[in-house]
C-alpha atoms as a PDB file:
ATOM      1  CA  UNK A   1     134.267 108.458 157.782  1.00  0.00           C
ATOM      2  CA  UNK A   2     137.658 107.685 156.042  1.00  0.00           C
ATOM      3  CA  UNK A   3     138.731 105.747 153.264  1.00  0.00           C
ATOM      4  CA  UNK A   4     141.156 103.077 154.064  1.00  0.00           C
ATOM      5  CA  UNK A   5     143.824 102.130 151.480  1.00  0.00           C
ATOM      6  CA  UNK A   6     145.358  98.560 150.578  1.00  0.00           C
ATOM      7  CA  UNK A   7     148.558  99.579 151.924  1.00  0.00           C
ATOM      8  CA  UNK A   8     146.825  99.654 155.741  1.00  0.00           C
ATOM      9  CA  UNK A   9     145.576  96.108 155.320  1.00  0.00           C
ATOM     10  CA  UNK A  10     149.084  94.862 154.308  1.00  0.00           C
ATOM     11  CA  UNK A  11     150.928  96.141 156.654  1.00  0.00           C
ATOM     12  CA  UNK A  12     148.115  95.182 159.574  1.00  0.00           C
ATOM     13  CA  UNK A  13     147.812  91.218 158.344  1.00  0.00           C
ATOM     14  CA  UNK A  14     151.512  91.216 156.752  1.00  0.00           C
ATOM     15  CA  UNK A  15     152.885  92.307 160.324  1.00  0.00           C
ATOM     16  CA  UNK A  16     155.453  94.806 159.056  1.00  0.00           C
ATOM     17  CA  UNK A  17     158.321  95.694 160.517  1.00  0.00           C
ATOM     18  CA  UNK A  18     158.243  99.415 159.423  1.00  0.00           C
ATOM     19  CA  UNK A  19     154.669 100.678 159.076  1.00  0.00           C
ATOM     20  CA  UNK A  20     152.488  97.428 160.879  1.00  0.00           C
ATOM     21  CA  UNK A  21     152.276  99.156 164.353  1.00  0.00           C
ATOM     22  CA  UNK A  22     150.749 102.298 162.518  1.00  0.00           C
ATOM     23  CA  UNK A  23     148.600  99.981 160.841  1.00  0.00           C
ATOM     24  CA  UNK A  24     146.974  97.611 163.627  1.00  0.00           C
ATOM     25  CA  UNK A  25     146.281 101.398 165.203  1.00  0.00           C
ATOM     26  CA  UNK A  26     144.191 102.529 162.357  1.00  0.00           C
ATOM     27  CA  UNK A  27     142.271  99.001 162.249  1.00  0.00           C
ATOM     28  CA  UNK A  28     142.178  98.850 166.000  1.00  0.00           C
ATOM     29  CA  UNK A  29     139.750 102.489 165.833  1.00  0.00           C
ATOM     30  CA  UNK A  30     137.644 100.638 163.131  1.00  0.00           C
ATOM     31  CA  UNK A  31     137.118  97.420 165.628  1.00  0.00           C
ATOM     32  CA  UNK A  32     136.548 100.336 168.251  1.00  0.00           C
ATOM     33  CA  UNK A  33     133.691 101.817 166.053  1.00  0.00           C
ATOM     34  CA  UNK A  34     135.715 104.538 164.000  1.00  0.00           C
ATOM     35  CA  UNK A  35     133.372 104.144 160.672  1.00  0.00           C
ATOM     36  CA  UNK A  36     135.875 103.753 157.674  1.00  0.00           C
ATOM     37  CA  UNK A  37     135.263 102.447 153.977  1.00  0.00           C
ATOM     38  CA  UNK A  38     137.903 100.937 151.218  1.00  0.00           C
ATOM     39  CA  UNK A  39     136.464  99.061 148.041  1.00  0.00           C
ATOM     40  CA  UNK A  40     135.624  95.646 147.143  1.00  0.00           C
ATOM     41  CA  UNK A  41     138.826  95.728 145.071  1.00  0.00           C
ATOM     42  CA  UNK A  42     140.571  95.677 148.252  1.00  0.00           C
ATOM     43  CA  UNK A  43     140.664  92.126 149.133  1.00  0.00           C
ATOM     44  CA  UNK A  44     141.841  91.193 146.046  1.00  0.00           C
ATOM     45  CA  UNK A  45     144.764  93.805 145.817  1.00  0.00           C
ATOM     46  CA  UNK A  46     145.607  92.609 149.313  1.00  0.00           C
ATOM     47  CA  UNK A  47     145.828  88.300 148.172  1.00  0.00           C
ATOM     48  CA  UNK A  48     148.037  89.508 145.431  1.00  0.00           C
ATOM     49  CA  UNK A  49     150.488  91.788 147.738  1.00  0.00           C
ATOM     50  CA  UNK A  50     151.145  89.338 150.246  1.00  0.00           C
ATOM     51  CA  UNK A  51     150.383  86.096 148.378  1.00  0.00           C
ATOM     52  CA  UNK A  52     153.844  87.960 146.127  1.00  0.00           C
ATOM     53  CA  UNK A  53     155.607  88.224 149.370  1.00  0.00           C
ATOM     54  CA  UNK A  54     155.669  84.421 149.810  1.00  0.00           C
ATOM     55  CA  UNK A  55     155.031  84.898 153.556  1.00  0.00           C
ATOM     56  CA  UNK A  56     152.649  82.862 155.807  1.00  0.00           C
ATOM     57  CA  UNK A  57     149.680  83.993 153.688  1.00  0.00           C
ATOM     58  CA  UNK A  58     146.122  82.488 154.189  1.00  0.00           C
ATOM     59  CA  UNK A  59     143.484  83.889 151.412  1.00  0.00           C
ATOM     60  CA  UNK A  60     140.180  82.693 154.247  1.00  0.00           C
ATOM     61  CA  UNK A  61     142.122  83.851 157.189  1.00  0.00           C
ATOM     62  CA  UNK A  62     142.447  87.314 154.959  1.00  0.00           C
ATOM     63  CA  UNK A  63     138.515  87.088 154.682  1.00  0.00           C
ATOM     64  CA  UNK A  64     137.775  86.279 157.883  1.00  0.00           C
ATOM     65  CA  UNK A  65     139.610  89.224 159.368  1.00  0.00           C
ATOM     66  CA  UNK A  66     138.550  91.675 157.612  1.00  0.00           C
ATOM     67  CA  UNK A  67     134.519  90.526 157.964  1.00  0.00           C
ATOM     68  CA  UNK A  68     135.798  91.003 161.859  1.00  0.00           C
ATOM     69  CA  UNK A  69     135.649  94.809 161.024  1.00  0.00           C
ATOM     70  CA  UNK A  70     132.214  95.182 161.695  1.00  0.00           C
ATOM     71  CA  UNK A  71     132.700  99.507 160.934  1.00  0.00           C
ATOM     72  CA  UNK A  72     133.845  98.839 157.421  1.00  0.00           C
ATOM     73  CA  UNK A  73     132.275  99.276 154.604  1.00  0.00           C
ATOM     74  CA  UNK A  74     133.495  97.284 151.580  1.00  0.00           C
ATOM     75  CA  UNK A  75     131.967  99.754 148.459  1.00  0.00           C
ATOM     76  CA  UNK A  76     131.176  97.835 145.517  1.00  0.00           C
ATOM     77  CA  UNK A  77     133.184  99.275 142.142  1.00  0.00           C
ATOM     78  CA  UNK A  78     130.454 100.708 139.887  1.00  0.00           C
ATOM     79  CA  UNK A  79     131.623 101.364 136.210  1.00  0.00           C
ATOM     80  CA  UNK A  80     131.435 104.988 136.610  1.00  0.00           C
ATOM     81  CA  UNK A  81     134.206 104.883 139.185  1.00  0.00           C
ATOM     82  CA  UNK A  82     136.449 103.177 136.250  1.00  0.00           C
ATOM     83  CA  UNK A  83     135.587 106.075 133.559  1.00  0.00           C
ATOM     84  CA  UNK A  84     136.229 108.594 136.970  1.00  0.00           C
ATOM     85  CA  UNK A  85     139.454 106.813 137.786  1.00  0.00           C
ATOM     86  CA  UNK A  86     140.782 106.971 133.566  1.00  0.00           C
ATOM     87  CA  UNK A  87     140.441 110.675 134.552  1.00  0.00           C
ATOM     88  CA  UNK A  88     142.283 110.595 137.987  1.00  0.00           C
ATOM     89  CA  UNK A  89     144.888 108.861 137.028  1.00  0.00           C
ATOM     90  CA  UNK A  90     145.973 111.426 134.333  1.00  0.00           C
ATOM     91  CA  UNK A  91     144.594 114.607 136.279  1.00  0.00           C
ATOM     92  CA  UNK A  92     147.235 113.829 139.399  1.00  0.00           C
ATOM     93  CA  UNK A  93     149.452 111.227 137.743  1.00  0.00           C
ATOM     94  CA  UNK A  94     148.311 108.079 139.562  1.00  0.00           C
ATOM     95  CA  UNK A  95     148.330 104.451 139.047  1.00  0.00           C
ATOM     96  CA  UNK A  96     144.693 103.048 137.828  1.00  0.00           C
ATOM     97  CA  UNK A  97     144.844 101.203 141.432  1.00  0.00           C
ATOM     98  CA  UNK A  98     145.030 104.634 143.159  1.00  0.00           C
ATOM     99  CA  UNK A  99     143.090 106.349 140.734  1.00  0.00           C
ATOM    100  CA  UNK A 100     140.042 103.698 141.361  1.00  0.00           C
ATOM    101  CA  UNK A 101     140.424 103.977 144.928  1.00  0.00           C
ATOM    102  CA  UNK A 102     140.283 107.889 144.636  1.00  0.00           C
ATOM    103  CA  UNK A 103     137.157 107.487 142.610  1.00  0.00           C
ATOM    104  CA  UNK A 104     135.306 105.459 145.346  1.00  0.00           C
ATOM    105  CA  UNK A 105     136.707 108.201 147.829  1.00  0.00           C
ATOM    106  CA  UNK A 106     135.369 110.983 146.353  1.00  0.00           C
ATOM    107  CA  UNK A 107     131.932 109.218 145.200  1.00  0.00           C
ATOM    108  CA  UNK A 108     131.080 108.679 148.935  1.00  0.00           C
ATOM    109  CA  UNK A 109     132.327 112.008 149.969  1.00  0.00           C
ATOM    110  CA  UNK A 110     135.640 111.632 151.799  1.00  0.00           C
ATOM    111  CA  UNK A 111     137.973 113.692 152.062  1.00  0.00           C
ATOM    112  CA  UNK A 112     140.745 111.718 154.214  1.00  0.00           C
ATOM    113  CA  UNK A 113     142.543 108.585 153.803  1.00  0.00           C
ATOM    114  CA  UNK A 114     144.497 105.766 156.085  1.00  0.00           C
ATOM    115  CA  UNK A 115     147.433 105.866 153.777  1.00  0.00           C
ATOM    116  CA  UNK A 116     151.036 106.494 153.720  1.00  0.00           C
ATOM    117  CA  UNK A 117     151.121 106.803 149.605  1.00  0.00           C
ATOM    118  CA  UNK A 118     152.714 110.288 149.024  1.00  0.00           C
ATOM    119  CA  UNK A 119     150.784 109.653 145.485  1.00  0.00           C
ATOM    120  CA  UNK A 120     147.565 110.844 147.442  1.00  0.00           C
ATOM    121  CA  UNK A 121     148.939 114.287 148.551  1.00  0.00           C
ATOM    122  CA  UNK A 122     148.407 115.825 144.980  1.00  0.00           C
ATOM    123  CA  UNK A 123     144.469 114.678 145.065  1.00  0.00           C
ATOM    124  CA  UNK A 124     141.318 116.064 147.099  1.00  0.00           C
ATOM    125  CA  UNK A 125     141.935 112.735 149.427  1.00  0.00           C
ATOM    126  CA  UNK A 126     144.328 114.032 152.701  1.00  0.00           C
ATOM    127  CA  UNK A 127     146.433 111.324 153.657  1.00  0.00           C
ATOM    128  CA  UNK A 128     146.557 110.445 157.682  1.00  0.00           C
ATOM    129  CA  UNK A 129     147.160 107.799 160.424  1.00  0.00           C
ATOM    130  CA  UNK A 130     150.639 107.811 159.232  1.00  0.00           C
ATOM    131  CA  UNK A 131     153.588 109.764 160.708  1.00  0.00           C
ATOM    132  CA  UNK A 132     155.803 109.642 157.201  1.00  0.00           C
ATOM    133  CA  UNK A 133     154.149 109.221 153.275  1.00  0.00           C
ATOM    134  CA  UNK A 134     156.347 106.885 151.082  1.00  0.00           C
ATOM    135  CA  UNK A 135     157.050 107.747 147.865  1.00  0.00           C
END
């Protein structure tokens, strides 16, 4: 199983230009049956990214498509994973968004992650499905 970061979900339902192709392959293996998990923070994080962008951006048609992904598993945030990220974040210099999406990572065991955040390459969670990290 792999942890999928926000950054996959924008990219997949924000089309973009750059990184979207890499993106609709790494949710096109979870519609295939590739088992993958990202947090219930997610969703959220993903409204306020592309509802900022001012595109085309429907909140239920963001729901919808992700409850499509029948091989996902949307994690609940428990508060140890806060108290776990407050330590993250300063252990390998994250954001508390990263750091919180570590902390689910690592509760549930995995050790790679749909990402192209550079930021991840200094934790225990090995970026992949992307051909260049930003950052």
């Amino acid at each position: 199983m792999r942890y999928v970061d926000v950054n996959v979900f924008v990219y997949w339902l924000g089309d973009d230009a750059i990184f979207g192709e890499e993106a609709t392959a790494i949710v096109k293996g979870i519609e295939r049956g590739e088992r993958a998990a990202t947090s219930t923070i997610t969703p959220w994080l993903i409204h306020v990214v592309l509802q900022g962008l001012g595109r085309n951006y429907d909140e239920q048609k963001m729901v919808e498509r992700l409850e499509e992904l029948d091989f996902l598993k949307m994690e609940p945030l428990v508060w140890e994973d806060y108290r776990t990220a407050l330590k993250y974040r300063h252990q390998y210099r994250l954001d508390l968004e990263d750091a919180l999406h570590l902390a689910v990572s690592q509760r549930l065991g995995i050790r790679e992650m749909y990402t192209n955040d550079g930021d991840f390459s200094r934790t225990p969670a090995k970026p992949v499905g992307f051909k260049r990290l930003t950052r």
